[in-house]
Protein backbone atom coordinates (compact mmCIF):
# COMPACT_ATOMS: atom_id res chain seq x y z
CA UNK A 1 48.29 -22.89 -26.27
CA UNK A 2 48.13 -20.33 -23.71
CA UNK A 3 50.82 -17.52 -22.98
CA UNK A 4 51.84 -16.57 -19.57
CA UNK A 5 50.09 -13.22 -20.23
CA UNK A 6 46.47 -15.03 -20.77
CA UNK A 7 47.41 -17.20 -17.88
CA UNK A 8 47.47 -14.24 -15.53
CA UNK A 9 44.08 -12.75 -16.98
CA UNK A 10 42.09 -16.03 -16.50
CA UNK A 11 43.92 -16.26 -12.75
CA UNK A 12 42.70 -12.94 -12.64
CA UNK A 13 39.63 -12.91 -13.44
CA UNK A 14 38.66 -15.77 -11.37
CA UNK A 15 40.47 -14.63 -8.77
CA UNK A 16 38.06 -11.20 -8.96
CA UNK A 17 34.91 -14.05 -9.36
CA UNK A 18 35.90 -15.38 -5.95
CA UNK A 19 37.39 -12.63 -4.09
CA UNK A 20 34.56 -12.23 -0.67
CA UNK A 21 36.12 -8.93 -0.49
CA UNK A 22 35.99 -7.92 -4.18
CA UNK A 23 32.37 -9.37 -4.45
CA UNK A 24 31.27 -6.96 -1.24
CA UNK A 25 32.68 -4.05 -2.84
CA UNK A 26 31.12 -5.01 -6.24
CA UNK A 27 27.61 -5.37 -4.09
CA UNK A 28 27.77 -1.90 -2.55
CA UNK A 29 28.74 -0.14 -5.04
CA UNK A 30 25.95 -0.88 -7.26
CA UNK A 31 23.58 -0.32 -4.55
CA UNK A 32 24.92 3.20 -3.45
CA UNK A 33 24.97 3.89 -6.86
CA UNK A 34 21.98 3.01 -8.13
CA UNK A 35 19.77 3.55 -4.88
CA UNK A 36 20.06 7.05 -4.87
CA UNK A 37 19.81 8.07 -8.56
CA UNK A 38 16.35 5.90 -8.25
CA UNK A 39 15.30 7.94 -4.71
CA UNK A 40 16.65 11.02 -6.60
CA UNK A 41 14.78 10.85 -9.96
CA UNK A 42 11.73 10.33 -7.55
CA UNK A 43 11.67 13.18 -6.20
CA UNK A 44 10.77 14.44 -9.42
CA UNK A 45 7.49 12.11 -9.94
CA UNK A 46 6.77 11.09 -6.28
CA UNK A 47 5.91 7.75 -8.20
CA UNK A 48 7.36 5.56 -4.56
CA UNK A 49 5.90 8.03 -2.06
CA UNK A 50 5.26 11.92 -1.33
CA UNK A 51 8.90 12.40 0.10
CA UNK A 52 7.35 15.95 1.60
CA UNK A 53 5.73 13.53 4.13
CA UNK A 54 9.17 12.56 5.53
CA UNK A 55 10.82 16.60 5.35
CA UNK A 56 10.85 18.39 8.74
CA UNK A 57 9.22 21.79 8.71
CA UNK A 58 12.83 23.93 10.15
CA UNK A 59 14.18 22.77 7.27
CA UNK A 60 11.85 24.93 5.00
CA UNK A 61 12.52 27.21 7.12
CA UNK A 62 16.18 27.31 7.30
CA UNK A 63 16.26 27.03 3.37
CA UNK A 64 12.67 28.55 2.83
CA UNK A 65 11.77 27.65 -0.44
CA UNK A 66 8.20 25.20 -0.86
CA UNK A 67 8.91 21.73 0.62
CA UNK A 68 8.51 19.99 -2.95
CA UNK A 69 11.43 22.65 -4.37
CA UNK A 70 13.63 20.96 -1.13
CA UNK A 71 12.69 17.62 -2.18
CA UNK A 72 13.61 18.85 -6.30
CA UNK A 73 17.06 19.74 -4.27
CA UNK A 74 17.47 16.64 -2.74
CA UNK A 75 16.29 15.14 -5.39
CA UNK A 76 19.45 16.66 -7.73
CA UNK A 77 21.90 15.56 -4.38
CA UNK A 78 20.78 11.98 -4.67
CA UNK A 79 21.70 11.70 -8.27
CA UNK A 80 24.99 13.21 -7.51
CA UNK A 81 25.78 11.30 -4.67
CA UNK A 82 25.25 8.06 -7.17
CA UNK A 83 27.29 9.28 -9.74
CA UNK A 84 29.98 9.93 -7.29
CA UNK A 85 29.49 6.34 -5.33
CA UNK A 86 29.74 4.84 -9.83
CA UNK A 87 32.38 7.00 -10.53
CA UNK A 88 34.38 7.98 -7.01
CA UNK A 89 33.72 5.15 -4.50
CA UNK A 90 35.86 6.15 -1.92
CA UNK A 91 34.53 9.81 -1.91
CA UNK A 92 30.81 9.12 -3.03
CA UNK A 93 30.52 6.52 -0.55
CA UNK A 94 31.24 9.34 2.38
CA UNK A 95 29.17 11.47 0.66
CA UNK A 96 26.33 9.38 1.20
CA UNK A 97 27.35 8.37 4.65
CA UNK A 98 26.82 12.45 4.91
CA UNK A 99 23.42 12.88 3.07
CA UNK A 100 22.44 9.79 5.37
CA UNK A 101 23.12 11.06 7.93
CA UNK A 102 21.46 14.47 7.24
CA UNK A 103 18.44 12.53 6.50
CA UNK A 104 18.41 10.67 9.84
CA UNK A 105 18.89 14.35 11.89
CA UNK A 106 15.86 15.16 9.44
CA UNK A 107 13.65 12.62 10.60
CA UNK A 108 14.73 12.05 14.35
CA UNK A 109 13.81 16.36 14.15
CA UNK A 110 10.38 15.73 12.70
CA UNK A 111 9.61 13.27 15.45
CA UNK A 112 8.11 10.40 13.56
CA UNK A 113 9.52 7.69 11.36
CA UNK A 114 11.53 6.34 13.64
CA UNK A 115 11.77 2.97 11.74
CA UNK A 116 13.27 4.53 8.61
CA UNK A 117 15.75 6.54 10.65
CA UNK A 118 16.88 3.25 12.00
CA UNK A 119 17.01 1.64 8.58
CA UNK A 120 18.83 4.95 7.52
CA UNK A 121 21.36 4.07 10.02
CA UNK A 122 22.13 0.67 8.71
CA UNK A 123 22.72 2.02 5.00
CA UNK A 124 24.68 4.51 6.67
CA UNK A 125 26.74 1.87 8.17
CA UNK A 126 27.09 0.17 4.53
CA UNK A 127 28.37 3.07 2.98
CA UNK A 128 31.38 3.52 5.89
CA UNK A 129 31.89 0.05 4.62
CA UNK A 130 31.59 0.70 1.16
CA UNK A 131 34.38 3.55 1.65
CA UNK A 132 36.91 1.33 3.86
CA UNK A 133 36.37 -1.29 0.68
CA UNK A 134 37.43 1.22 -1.94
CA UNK A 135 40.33 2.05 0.09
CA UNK A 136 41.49 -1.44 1.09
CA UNK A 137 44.43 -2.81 -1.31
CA UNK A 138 43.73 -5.22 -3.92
CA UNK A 139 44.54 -8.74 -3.80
């Protein structure tokens, strides 16, 4: 026998299941989480790529430190923009729209990887959805 308060959890729950708008927010959140805790541990153990390849030399020279002690910066950024985006969707979501879009300035300055700029753009355009997701009412 069910009670009206189980009824409500299973209509609920289902409700969450089936929800297009739910589901999106589910989907970006767990990418713009775990994304840049990945990209961030990485730049630890350069294990995907040598992410010095992609920094633009005024930055080392606006913060001059070595350009693998920027990337163990960036590195520590990235993690904390994924915690944020887990934790704070609606403010860790702009926060990566914001590292994006520092990233993008970074490589549209160095001249070259033009591609990943672009596709830079387009997760920056996810996470500006991501944020107007976490701030839309639930249904």
């Amino acid at each position: 026998m069910r009670t009206a308060s189980s009824s409500v959890q299973v209509k609920t729950g289902s409700l969450m299941a089936t929800d297009p708008q739910r589901q999106a927010f589910l989907l970006l959140r767990t990418v713009f989480t775990v994304a840049p805790i990945i990209f961030g541990l990485d730049k630890f153990t350069n294990l995907l790529t040598h992410w010095t390849m992609y920094l633009a030399p005024v930055a080392t020279s606006v913060i001059p430190v070595p350009a693998q002690t920027f990337m163990y910066i960036v590195g520590v950024v990235e993690i904390v923009a994924g915690i944020a985006v887990a934790v704070r969707p609606r403010f860790g979501s702009l926060l990566v729209a914001v590292w994006l879009l520092g990233i993008i300035v970074n490589l549209l300055v160095l001249g070259n990887f033009f591609d990943v700029a672009l596709r830079d753009f387009g997760l920056l355009v996810g996470a500006l959805a991501l944020n107007r997701l976490a701030v839309a009412p639930r249904r």
